[in-house]
Protein backbone atom coordinates (compact mmCIF):
# COMPACT_ATOMS: atom_id res chain seq x y z
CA UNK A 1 -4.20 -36.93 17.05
CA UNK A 2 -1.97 -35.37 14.27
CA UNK A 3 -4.54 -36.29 11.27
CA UNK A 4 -7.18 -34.72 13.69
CA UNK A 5 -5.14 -31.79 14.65
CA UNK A 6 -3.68 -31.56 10.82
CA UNK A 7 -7.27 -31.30 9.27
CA UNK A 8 -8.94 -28.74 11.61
CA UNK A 9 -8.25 -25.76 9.33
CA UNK A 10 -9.63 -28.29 6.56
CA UNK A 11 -12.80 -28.75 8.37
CA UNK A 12 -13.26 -25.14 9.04
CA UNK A 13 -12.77 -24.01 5.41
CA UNK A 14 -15.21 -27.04 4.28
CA UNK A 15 -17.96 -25.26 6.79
CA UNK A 16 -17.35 -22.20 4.80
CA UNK A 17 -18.01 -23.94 1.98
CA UNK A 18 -20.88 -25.25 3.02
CA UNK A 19 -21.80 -21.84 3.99
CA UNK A 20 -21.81 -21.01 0.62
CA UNK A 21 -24.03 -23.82 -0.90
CA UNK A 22 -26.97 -22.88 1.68
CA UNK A 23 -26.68 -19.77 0.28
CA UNK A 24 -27.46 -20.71 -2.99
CA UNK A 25 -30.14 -22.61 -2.05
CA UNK A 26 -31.75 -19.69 -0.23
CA UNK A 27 -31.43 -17.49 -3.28
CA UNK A 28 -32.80 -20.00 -5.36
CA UNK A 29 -36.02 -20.01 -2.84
CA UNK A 30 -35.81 -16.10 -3.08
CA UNK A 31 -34.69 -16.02 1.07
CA UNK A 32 -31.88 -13.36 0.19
CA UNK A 33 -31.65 -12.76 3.43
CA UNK A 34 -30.81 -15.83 4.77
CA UNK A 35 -28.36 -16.29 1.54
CA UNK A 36 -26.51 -13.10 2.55
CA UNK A 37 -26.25 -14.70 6.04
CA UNK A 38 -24.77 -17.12 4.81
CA UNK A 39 -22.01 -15.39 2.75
CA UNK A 40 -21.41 -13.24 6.31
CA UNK A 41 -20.98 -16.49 8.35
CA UNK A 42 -18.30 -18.25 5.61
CA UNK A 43 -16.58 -14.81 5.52
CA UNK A 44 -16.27 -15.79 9.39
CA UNK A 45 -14.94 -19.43 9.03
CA UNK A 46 -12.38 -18.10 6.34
CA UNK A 47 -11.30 -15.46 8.73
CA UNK A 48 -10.30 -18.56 11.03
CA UNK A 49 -9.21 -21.63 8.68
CA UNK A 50 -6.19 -19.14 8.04
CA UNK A 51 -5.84 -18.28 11.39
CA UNK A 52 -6.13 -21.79 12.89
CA UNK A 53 -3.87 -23.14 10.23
CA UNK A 54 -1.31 -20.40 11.02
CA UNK A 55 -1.41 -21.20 15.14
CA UNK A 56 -0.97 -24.85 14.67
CA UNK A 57 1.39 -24.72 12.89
CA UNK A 58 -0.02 -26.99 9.72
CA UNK A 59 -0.25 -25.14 6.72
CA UNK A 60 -0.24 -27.25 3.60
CA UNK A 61 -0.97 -27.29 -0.22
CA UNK A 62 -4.12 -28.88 0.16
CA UNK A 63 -5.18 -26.65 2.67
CA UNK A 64 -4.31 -23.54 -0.12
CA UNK A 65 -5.99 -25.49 -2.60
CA UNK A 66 -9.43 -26.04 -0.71
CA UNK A 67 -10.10 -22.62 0.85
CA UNK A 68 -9.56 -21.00 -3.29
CA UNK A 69 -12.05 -24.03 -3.82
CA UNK A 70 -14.34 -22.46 -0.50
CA UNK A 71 -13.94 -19.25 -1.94
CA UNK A 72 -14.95 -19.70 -5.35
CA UNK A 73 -18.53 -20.93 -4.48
CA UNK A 74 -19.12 -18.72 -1.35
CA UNK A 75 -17.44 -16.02 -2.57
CA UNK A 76 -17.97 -16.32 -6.38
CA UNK A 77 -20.79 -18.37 -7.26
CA UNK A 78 -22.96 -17.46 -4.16
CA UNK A 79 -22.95 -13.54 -4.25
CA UNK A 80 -23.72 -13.76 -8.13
CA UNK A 81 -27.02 -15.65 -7.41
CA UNK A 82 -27.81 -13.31 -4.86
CA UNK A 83 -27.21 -10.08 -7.40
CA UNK A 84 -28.90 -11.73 -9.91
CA UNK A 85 -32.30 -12.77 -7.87
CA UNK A 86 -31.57 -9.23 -6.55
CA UNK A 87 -31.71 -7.38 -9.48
CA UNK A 88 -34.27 -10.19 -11.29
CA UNK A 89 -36.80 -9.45 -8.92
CA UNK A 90 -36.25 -5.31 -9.28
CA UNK A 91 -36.53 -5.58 -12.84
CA UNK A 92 -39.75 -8.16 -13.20
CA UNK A 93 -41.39 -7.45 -9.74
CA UNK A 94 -41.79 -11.39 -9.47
CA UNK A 95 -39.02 -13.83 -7.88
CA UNK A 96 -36.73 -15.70 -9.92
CA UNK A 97 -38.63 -19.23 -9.04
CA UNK A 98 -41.74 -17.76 -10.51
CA UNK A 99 -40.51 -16.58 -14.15
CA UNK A 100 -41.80 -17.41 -17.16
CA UNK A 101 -40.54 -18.87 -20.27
CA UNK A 102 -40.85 -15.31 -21.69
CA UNK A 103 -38.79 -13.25 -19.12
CA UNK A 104 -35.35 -11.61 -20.30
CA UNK A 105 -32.40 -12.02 -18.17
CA UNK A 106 -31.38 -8.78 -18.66
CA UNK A 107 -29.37 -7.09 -16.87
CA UNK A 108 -29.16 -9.56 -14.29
CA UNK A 109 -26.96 -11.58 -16.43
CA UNK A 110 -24.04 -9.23 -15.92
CA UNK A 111 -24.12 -10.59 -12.25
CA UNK A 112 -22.66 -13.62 -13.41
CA UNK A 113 -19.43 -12.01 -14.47
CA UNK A 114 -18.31 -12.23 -10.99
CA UNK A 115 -18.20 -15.42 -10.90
CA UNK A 116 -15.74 -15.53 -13.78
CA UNK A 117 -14.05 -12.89 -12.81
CA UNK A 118 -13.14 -14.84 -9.25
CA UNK A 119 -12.11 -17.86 -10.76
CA UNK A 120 -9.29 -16.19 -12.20
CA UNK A 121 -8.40 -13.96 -9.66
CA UNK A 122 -8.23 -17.46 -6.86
CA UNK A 123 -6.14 -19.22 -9.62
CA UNK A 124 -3.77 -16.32 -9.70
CA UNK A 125 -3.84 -16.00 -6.50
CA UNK A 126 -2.90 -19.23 -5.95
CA UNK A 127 0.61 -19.10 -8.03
CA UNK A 128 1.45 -15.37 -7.18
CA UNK A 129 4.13 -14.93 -4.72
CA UNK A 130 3.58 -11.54 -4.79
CA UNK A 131 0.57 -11.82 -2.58
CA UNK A 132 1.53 -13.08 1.04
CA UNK A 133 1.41 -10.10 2.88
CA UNK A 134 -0.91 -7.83 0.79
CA UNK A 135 -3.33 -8.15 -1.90
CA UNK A 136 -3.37 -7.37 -6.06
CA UNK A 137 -7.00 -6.53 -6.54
CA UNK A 138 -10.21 -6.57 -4.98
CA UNK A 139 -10.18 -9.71 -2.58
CA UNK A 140 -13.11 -12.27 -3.37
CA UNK A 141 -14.61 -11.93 0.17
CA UNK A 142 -14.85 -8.24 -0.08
CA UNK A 143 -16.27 -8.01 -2.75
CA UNK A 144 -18.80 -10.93 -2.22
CA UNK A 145 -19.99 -8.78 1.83
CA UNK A 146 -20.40 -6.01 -0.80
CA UNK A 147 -23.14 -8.03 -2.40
CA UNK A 148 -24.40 -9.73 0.33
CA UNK A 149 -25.06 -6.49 1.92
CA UNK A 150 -27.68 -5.37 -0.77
CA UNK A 151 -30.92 -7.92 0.81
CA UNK A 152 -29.84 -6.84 4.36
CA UNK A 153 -30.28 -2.83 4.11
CA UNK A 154 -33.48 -0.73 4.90
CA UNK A 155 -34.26 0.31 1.31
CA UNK A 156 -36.56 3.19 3.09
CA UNK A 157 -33.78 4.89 4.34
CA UNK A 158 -31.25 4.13 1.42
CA UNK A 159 -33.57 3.60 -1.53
CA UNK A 160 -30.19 4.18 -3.58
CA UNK A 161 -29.79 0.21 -3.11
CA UNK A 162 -32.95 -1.01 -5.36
CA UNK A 163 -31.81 1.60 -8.17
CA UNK A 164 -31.47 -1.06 -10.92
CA UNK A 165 -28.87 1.18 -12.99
CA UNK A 166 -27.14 1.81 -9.81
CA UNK A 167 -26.63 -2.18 -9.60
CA UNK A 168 -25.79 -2.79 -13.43
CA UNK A 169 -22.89 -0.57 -13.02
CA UNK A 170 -21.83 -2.33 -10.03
CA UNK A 171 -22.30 -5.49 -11.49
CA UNK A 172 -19.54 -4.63 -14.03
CA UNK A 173 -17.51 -2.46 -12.13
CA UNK A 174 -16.65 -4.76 -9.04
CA UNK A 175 -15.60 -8.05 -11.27
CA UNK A 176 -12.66 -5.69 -13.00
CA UNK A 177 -11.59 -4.82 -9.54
CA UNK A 178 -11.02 -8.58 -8.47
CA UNK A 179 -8.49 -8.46 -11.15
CA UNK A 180 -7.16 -4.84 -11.84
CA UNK A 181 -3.43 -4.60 -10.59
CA UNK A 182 -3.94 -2.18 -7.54
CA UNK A 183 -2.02 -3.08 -4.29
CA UNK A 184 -4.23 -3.25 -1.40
CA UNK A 185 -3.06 -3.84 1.95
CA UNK A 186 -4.22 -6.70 4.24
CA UNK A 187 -5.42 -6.53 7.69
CA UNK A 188 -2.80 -9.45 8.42
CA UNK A 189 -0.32 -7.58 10.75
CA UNK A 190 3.44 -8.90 11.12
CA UNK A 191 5.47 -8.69 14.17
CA UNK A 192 7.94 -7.25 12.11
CA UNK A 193 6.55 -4.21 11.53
CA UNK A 194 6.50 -1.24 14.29
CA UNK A 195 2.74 -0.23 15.69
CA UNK A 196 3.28 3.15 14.29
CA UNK A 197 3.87 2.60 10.85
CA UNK A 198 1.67 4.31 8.01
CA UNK A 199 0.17 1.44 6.89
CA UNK A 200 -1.35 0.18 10.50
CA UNK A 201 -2.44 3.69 10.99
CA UNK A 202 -4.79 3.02 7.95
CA UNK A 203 -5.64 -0.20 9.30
CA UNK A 204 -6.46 1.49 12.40
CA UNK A 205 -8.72 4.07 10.65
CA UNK A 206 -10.38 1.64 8.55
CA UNK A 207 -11.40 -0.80 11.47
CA UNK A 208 -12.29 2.12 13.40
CA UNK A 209 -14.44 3.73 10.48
CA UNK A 210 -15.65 0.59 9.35
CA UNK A 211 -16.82 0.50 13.25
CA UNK A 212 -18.70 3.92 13.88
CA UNK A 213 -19.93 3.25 10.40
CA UNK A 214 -21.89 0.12 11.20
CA UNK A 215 -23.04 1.04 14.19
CA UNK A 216 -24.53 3.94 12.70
CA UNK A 217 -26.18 2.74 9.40
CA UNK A 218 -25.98 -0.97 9.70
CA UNK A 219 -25.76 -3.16 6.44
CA UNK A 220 -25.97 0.25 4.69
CA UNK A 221 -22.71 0.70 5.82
CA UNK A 222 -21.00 -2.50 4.07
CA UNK A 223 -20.56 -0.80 0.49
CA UNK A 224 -19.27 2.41 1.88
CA UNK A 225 -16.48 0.29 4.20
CA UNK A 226 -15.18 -1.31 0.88
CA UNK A 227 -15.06 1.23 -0.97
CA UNK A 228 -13.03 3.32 2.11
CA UNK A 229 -10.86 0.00 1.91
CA UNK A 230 -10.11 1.15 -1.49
CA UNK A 231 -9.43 4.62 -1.00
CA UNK A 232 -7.46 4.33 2.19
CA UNK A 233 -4.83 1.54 0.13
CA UNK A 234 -4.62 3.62 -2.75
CA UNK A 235 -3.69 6.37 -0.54
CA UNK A 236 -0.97 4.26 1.10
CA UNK A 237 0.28 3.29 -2.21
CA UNK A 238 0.78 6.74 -3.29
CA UNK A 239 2.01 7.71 0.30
């Protein structure tokens, strides 16, 4: 019963992983959907392996190893196929699966610097004491929702979203963020710390934005909570 009860957060964060393989599958059949689905559902099973690890009581080194290892492919590797069949299929007007020997990559190849970028922000992540209770950069699984958002929105109502220069810049921009040395807070709260303190009354707006937000413009809504995220830590920082 212990190796059962010892490996459940284990088995959870290899479902994320899996999570994120399916989604590379589906963005290599040009299903984006589906593939952003998938990024959403292992952003749910990494939301628990912590949690579950954390209430039994078993957290381990292997355990910290193997959800960075989750985290790379579903939240690395998987949202950087989705950008790049994303912004492929802007640029060419034909799906990845169907180019030809004479179609350029660009600038769909900048989508691939996230990838990079969130191996070294894990690894750092990994050896930086610094981050237990808070976060140095742009997470890995905010920034991958970010991405996964894009197949998900109604492009009639936000035609902003399929505005290929729009998504170059974006491509770029959100990779230095994984890595740029900004504090941002985590939704993680302590017992420690009193229910009115500044920094759960940003927590409190930002789950209650990101809330009314949603409801209101669906998927659209994704880019707009991150970037709030942002706004509302660098405001505590300052604060």
């Amino acid at each position: 019963m212990n190796a059962i009860k010892r490996n459940i957060p284990n088995i959870i964060t290899l479902t994320n992983l899996s999570c994120g393989l399916l989604s590379i599958v589906f963005a290599f059949q040009g299903n984006l959907k589906l593939a952003a689905l998938c990024i959403f559902s292992g952003a749910f099973f990494d939301f628990f392996d912590g949690l579950v690890a954390r209430l039994l009581k078993v957290n381990g080194e292997l355990g910290k190893q193997l959800d960075s290892m989750a985290d790379m492919v579903t939240f690395g590797v998987a949202p950087a196929f989705i950008l790049f069949h994303f912004m492929y299929e802007l640029s060419h007007g034909i799906t990845f699966r169907n180019a030809t020997n004479e179609s350029l990559f660009f600038p769909e190849l900048f989508a691939l610097l996230i990838p990079i970028f969130s191996a070294y922000r894990l690894a750092n992540f990994n050896i930086d004491t610094k981050q237990t209770t808070s976060f140095i950069g742009l997470p890995t699984p905010a920034l991958a929702i970010f991405v996964a958002s894009f197949p998900l929105i109604d492009f009639n109502q936000f035609p902003i979203f399929i505005n290929l220069q729009l998504l170059t810049i974006i491509s770029v921009i959100l990779p230095l963020l994984l890595v740029v040395k900004i504090p941002l807070f985590s939704l993680k709260y302590s017992k420690n710390e009193g229910l009115n303190t500044r920094l759960n009354i940003f927590r409190i707006v930002l789950i209650l934005s990101s809330a009314v937000l949603f409801f209101v413009f669906q998927f659209a809504a994704i880019p707009f909570i991150v970037i709030l995220y942002l706004i509302l830590s660098i405001l505590n920082n300052i604060l």
